[in-house]
PDB file of N, CA and C in Angstrom:
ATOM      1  N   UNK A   1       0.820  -1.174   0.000  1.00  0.00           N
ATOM      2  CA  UNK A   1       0.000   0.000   0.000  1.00  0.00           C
ATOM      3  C   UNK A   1       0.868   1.242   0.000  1.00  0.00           C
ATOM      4  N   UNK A   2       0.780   2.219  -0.231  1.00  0.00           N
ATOM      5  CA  UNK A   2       0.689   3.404  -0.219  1.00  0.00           C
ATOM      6  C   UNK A   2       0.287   4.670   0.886  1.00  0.00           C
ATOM      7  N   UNK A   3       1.130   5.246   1.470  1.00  0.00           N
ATOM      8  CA  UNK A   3       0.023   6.644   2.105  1.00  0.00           C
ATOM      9  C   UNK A   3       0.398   8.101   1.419  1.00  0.00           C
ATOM     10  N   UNK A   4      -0.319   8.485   0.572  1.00  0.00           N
ATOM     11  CA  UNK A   4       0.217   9.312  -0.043  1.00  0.00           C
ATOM     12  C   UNK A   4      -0.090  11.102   0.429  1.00  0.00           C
ATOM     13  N   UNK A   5       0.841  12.015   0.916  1.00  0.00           N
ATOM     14  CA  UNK A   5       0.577  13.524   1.068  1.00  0.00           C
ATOM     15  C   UNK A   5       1.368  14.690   0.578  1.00  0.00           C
ATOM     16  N   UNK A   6       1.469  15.431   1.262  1.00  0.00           N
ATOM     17  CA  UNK A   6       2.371  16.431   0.464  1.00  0.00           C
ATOM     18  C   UNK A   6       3.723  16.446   0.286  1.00  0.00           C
ATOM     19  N   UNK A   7       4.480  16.620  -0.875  1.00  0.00           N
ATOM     20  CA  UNK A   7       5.537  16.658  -0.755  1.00  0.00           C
ATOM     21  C   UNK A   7       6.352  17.936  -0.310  1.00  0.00           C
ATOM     22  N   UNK A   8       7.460  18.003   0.818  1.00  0.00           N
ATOM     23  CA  UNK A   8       8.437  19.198   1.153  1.00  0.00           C
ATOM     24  C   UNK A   8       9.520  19.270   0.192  1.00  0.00           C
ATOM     25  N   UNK A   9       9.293  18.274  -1.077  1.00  0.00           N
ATOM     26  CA  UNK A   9      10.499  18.749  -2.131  1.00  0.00           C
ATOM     27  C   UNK A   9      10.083  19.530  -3.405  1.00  0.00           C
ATOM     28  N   UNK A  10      10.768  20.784  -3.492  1.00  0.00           N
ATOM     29  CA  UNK A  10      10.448  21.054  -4.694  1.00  0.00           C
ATOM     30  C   UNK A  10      10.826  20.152  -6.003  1.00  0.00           C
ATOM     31  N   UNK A  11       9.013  20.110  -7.049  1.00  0.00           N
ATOM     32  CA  UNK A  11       9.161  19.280  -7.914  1.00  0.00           C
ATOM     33  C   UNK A  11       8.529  18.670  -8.121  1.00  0.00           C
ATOM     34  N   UNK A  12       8.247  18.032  -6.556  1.00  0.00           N
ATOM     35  CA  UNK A  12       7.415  17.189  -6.442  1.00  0.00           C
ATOM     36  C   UNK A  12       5.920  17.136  -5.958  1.00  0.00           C
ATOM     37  N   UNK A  13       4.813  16.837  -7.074  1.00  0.00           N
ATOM     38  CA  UNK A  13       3.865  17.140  -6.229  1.00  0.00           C
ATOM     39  C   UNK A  13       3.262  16.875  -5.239  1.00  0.00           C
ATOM     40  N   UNK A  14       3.453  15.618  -5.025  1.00  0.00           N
ATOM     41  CA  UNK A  14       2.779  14.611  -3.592  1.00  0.00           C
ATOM     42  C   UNK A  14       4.084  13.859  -3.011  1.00  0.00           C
ATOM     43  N   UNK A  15       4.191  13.207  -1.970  1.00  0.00           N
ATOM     44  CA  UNK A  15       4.657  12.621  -1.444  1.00  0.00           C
ATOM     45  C   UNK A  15       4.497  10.975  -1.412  1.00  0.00           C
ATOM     46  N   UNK A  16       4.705   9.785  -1.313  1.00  0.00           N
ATOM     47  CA  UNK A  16       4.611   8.984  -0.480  1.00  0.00           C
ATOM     48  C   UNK A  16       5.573   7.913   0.490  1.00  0.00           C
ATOM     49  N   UNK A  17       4.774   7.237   0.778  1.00  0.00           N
ATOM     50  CA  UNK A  17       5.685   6.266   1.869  1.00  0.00           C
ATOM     51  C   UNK A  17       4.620   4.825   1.528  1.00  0.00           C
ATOM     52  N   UNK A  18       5.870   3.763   1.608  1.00  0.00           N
ATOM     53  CA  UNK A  18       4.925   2.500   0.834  1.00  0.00           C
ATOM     54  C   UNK A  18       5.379   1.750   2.048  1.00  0.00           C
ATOM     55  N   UNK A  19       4.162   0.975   2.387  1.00  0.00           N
ATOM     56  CA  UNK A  19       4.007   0.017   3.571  1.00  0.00           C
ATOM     57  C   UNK A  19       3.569  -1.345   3.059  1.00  0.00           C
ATOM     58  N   UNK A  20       3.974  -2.413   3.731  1.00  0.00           N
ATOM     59  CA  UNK A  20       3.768  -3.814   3.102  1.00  0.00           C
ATOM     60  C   UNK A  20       3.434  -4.501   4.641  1.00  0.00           C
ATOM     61  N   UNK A  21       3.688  -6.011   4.706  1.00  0.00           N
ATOM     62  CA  UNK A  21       3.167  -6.648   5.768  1.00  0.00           C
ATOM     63  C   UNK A  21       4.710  -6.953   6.257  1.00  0.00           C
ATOM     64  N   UNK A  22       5.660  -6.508   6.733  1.00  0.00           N
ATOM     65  CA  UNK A  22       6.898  -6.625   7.113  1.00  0.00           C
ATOM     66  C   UNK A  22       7.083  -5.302   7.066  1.00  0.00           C
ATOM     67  N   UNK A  23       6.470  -4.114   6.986  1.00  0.00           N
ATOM     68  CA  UNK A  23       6.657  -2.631   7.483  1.00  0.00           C
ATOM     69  C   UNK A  23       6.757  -2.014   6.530  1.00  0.00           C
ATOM     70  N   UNK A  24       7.799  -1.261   5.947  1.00  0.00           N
ATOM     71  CA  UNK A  24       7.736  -0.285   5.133  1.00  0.00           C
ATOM     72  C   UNK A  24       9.323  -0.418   3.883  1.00  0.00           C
ATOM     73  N   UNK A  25       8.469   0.010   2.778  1.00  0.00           N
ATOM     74  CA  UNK A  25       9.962   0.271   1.585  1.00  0.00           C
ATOM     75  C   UNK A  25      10.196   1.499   0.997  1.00  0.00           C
ATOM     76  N   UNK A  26      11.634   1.503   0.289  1.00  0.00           N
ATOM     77  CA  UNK A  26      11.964   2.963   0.090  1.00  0.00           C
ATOM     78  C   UNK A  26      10.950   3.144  -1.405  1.00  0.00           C
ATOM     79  N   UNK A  27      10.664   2.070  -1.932  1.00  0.00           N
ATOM     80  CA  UNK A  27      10.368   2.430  -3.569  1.00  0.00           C
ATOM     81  C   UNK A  27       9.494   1.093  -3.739  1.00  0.00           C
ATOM     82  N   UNK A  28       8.206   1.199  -4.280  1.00  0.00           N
ATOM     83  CA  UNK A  28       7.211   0.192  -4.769  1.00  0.00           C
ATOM     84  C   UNK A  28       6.870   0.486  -5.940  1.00  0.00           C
ATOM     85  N   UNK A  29       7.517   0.332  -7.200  1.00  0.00           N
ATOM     86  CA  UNK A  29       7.290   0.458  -8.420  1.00  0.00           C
ATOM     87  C   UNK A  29       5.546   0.033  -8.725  1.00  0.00           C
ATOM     88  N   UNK A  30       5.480  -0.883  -8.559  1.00  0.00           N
ATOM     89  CA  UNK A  30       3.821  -0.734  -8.972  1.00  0.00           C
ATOM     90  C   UNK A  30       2.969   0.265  -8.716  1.00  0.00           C
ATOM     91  N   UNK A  31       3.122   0.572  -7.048  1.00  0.00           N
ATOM     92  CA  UNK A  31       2.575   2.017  -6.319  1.00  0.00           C
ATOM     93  C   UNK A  31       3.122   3.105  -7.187  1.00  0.00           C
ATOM     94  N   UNK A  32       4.102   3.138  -7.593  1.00  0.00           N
ATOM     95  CA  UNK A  32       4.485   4.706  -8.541  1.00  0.00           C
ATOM     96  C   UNK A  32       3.418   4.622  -9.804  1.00  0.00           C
ATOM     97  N   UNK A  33       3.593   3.498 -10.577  1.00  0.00           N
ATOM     98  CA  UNK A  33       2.305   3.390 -11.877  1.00  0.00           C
ATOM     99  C   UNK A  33       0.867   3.280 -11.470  1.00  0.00           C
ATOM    100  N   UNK A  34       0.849   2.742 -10.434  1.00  0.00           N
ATOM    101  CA  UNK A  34      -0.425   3.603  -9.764  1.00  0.00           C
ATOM    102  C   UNK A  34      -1.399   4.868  -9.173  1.00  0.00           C
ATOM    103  N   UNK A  35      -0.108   5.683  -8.820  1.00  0.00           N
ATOM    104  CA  UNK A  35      -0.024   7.114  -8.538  1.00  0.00           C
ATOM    105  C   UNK A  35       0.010   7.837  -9.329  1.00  0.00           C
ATOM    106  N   UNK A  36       1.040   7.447 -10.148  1.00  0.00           N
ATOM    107  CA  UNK A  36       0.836   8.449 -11.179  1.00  0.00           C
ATOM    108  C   UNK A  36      -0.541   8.607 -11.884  1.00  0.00           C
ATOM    109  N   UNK A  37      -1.341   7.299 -12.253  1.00  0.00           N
ATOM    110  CA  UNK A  37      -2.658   8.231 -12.803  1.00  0.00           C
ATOM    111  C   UNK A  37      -3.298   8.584 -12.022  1.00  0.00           C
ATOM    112  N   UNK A  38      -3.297   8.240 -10.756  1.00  0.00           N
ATOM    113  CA  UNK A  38      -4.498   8.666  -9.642  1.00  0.00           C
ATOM    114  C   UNK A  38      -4.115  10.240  -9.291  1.00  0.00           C
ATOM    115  N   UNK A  39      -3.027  10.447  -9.601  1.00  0.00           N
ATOM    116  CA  UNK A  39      -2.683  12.363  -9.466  1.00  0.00           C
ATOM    117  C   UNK A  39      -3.467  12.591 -10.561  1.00  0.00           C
ATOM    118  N   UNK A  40      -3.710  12.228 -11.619  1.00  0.00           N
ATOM    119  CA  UNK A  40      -3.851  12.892 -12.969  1.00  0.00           C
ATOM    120  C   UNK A  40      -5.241  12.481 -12.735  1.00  0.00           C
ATOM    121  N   UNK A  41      -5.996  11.362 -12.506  1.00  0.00           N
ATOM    122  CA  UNK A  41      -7.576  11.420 -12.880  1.00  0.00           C
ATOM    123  C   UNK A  41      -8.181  12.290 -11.545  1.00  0.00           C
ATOM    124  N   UNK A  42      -7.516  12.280 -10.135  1.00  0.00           N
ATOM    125  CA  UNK A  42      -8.514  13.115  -9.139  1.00  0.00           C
ATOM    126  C   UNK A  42      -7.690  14.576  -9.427  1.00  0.00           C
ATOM    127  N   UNK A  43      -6.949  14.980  -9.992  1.00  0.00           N
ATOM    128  CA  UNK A  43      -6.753  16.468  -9.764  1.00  0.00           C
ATOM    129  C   UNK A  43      -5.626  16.441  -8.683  1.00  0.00           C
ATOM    130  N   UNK A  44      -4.694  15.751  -8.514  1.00  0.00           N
ATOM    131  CA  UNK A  44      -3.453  15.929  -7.537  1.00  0.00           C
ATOM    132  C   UNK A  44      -2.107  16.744  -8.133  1.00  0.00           C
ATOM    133  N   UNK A  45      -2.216  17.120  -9.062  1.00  0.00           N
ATOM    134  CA  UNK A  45      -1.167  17.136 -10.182  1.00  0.00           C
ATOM    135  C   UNK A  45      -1.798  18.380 -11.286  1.00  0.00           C
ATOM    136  N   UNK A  46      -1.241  19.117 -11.926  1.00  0.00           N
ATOM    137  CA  UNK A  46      -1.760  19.798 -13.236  1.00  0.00           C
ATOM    138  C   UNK A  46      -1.270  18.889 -14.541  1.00  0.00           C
ATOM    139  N   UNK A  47      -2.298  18.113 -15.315  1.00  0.00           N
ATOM    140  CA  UNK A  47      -1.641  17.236 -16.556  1.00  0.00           C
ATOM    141  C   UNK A  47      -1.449  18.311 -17.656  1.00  0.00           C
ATOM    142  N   UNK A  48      -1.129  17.703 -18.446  1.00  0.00           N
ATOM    143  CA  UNK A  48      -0.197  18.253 -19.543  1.00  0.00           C
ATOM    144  C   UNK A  48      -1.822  19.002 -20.363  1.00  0.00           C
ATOM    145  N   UNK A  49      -1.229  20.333 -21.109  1.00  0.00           N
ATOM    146  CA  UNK A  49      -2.585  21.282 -21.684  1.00  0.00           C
ATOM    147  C   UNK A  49      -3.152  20.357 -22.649  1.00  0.00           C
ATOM    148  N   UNK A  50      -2.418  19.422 -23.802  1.00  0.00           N
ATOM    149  CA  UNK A  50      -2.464  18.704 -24.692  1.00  0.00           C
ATOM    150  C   UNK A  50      -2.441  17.352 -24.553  1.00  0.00           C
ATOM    151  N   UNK A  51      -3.216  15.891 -25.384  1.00  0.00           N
ATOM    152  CA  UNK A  51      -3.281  14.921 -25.173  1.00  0.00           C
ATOM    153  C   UNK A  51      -1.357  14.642 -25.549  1.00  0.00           C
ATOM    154  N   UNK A  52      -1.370  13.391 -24.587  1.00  0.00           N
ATOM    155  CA  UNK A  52      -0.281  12.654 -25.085  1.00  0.00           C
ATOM    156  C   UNK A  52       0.763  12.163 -23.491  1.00  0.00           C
ATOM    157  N   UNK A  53       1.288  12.284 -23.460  1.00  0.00           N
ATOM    158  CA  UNK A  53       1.761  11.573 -21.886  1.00  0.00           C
ATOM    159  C   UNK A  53       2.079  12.884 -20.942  1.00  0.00           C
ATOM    160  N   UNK A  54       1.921  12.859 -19.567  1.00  0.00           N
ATOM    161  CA  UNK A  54       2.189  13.500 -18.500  1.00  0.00           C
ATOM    162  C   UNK A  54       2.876  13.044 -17.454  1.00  0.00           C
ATOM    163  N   UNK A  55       3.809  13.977 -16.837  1.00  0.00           N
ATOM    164  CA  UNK A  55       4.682  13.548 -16.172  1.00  0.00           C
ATOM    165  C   UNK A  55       4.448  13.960 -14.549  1.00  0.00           C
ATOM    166  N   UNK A  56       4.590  12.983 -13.787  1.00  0.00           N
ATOM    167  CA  UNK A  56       4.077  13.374 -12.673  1.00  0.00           C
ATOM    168  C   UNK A  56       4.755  12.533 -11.545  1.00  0.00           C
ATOM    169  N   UNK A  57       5.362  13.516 -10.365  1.00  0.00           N
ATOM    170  CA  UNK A  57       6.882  13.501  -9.846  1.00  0.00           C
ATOM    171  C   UNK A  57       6.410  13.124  -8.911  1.00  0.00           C
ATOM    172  N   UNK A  58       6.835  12.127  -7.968  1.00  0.00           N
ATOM    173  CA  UNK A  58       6.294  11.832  -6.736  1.00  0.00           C
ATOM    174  C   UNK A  58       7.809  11.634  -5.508  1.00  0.00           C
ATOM    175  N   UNK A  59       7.353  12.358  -4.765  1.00  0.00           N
ATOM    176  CA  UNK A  59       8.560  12.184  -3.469  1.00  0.00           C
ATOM    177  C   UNK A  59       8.904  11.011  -3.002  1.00  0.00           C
ATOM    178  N   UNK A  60       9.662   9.924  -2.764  1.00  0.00           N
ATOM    179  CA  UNK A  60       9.419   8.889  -2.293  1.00  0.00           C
ATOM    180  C   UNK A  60      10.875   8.890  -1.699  1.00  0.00           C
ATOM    181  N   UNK A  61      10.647   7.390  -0.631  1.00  0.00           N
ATOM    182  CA  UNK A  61      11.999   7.761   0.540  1.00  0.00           C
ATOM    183  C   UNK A  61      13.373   7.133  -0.088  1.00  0.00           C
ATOM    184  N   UNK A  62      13.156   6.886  -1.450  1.00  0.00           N
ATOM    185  CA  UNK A  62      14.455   6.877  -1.868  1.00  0.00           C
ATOM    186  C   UNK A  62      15.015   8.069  -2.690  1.00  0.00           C
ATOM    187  N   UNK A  63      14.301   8.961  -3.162  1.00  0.00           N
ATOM    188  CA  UNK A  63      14.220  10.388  -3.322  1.00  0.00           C
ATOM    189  C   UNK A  63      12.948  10.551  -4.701  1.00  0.00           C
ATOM    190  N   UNK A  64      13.355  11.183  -6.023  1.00  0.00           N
ATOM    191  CA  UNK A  64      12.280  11.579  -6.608  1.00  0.00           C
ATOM    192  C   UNK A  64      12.287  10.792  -7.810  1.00  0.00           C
ATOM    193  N   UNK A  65      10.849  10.020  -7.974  1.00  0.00           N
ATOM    194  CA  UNK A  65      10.666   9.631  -9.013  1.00  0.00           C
ATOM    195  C   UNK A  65       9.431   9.607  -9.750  1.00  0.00           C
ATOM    196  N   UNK A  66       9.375  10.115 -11.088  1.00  0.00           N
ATOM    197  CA  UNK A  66       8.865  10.416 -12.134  1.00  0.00           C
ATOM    198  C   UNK A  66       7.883   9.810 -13.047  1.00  0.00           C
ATOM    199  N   UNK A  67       6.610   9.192 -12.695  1.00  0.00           N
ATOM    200  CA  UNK A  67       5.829   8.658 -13.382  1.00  0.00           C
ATOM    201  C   UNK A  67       5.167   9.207 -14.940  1.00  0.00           C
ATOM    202  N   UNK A  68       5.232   8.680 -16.140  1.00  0.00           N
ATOM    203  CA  UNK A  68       4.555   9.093 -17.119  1.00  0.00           C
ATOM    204  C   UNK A  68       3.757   8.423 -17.286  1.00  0.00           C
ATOM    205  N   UNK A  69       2.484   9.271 -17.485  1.00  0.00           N
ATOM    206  CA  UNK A  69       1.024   8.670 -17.575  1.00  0.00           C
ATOM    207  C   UNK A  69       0.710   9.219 -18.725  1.00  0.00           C
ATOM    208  N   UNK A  70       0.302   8.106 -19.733  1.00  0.00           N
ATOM    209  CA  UNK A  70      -0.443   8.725 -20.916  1.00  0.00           C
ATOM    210  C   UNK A  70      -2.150   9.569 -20.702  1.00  0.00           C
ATOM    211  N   UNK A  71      -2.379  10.787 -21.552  1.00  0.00           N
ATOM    212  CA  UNK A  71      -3.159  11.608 -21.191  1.00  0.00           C
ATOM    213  C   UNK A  71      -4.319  12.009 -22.024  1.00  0.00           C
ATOM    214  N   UNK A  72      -5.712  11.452 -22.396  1.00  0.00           N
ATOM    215  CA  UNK A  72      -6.204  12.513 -23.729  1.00  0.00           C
ATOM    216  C   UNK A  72      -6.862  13.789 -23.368  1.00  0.00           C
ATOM    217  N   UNK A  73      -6.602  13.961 -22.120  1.00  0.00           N
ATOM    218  CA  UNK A  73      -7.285  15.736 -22.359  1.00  0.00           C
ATOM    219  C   UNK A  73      -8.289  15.725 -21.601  1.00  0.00           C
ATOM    220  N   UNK A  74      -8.347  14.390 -20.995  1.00  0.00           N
ATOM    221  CA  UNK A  74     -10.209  14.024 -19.840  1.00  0.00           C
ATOM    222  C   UNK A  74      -9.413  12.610 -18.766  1.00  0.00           C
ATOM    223  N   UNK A  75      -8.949  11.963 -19.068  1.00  0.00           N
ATOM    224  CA  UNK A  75      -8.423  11.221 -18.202  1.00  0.00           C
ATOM    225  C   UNK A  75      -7.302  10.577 -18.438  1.00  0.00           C
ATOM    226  N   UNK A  76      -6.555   9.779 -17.622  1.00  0.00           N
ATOM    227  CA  UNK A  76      -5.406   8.848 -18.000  1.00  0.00           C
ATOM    228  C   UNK A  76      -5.840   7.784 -18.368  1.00  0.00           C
ATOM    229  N   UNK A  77      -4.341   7.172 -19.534  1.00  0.00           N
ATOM    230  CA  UNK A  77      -4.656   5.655 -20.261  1.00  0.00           C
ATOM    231  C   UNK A  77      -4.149   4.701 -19.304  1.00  0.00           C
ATOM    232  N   UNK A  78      -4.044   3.716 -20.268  1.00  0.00           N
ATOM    233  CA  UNK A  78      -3.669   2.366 -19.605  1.00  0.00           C
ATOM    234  C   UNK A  78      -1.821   2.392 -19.811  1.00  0.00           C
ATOM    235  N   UNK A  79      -1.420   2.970 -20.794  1.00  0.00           N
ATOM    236  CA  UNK A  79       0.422   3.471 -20.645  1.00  0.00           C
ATOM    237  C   UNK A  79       0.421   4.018 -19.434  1.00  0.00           C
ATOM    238  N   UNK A  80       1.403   3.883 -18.825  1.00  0.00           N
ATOM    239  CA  UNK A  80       2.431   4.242 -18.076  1.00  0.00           C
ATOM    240  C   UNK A  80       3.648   3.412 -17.841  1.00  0.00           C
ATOM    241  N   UNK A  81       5.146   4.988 -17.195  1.00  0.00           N
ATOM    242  CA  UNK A  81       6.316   3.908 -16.836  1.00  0.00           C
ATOM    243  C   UNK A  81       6.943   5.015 -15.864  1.00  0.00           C
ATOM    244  N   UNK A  82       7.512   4.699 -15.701  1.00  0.00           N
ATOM    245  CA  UNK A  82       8.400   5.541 -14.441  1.00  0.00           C
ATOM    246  C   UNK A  82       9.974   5.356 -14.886  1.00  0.00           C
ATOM    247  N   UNK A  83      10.637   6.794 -14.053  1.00  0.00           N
ATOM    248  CA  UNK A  83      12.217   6.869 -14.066  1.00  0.00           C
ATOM    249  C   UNK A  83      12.412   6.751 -12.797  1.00  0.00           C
ATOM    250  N   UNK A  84      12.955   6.084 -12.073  1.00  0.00           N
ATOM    251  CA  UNK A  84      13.389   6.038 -10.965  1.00  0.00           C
ATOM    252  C   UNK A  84      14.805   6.610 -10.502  1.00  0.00           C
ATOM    253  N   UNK A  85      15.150   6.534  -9.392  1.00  0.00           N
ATOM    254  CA  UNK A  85      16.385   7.468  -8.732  1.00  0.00           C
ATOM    255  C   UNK A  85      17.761   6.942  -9.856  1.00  0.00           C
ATOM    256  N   UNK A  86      18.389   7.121  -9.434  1.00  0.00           N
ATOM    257  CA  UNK A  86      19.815   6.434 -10.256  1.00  0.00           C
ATOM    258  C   UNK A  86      20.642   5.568  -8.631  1.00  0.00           C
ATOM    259  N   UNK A  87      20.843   4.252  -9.625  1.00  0.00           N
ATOM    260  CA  UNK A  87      21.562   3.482  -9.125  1.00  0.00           C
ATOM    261  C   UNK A  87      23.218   3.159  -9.495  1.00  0.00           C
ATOM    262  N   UNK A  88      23.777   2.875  -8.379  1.00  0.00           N
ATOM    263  CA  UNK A  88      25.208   2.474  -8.797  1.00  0.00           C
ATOM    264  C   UNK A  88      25.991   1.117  -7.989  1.00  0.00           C
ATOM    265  N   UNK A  89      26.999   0.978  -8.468  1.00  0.00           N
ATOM    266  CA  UNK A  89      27.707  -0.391  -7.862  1.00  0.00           C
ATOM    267  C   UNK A  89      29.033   0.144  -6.653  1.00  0.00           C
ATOM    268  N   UNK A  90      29.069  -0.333  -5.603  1.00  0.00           N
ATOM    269  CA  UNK A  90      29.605   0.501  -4.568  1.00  0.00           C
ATOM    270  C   UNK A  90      31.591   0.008  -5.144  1.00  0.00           C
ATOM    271  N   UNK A  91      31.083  -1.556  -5.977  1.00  0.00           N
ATOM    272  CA  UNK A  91      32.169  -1.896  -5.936  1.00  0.00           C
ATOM    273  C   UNK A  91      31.751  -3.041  -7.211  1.00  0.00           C
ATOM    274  N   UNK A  92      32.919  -3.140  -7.932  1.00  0.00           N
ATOM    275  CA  UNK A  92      32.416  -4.815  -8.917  1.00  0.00           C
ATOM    276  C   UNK A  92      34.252  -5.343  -9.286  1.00  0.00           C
ATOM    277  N   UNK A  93      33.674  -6.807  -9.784  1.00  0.00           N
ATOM    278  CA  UNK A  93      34.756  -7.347 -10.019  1.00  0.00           C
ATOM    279  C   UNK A  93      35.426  -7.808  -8.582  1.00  0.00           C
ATOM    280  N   UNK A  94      34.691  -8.147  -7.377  1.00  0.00           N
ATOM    281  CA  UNK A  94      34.919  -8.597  -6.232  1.00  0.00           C
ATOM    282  C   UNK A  94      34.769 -10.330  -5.742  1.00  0.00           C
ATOM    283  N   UNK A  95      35.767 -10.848  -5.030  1.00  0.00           N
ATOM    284  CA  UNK A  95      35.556 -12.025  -4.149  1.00  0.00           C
ATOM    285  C   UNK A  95      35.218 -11.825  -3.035  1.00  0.00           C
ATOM    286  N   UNK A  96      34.151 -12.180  -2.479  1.00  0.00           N
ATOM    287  CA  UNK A  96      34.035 -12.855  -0.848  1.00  0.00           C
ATOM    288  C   UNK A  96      33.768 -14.244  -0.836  1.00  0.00           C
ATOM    289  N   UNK A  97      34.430 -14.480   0.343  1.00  0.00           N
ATOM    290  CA  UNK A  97      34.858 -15.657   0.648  1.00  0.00           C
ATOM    291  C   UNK A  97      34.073 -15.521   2.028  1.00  0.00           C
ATOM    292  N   UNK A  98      32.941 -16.712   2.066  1.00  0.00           N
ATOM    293  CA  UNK A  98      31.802 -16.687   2.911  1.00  0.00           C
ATOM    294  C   UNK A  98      32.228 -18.108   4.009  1.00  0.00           C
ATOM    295  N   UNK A  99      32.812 -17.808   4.762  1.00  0.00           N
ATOM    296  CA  UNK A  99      32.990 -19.305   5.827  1.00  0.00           C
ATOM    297  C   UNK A  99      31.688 -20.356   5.459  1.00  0.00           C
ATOM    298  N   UNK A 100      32.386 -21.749   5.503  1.00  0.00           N
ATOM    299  CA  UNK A 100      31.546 -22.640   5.349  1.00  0.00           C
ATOM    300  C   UNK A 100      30.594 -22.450   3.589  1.00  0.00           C
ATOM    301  N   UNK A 101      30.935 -21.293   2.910  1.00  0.00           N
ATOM    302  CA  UNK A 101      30.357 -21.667   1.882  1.00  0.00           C
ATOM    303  C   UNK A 101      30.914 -21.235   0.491  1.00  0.00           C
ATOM    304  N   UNK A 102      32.207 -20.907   0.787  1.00  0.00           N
ATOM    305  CA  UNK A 102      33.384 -20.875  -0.096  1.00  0.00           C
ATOM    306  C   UNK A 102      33.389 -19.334  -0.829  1.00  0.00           C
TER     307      UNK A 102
END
């Protein structure tokens, strides 16, 4: 699930925080393609003046990510995808050597 409110980042229009049955995660990709049209069909968001996709930024606790929701001018489609934060490798090309499991 989802609790979604305001966001304190500029950019972003709403906020959320995603909760599961083991507590809480930084990022629930399904919940972002979900949000994103639910900003755009209740009015959480201003969509784009013209049909065609809208972009709609949501705060989340791994920082800001970017849902596009396709748009005709009265509600959202069934497209959408999201950009999420940027990821990196702290380290590669590494051995550990795990006792008992080589």
């Amino acid at each position: 699930g989802a609790r979604v409110g305001p966001s304190g980042v500029p950019g972003a229009g709403r906020g959320a925080l995603f909760v599961h049955n083991e507590g809480a995660s930084s990022m629930c990709g399904h919940a972002v393609l979900c949000l994103g049209r639910f900003a755009l069909d209740y009015g959480l968001c201003q969509p784009s003046p013209s049909p065609g996709e809208t972009a709609v930024t949501i705060h989340c606790p791994c920082g800001p990510v970017t849902a596009f929701a396709s748009w005709d001018g009265q509600r959202s489609g069934s497209r959408v995808r999201f950009h999420s934060v940027p990821a990196f490798a702290a380290a590669t090309d590494i051995t550990i050597d795990v006792p008992g499991y080589g």
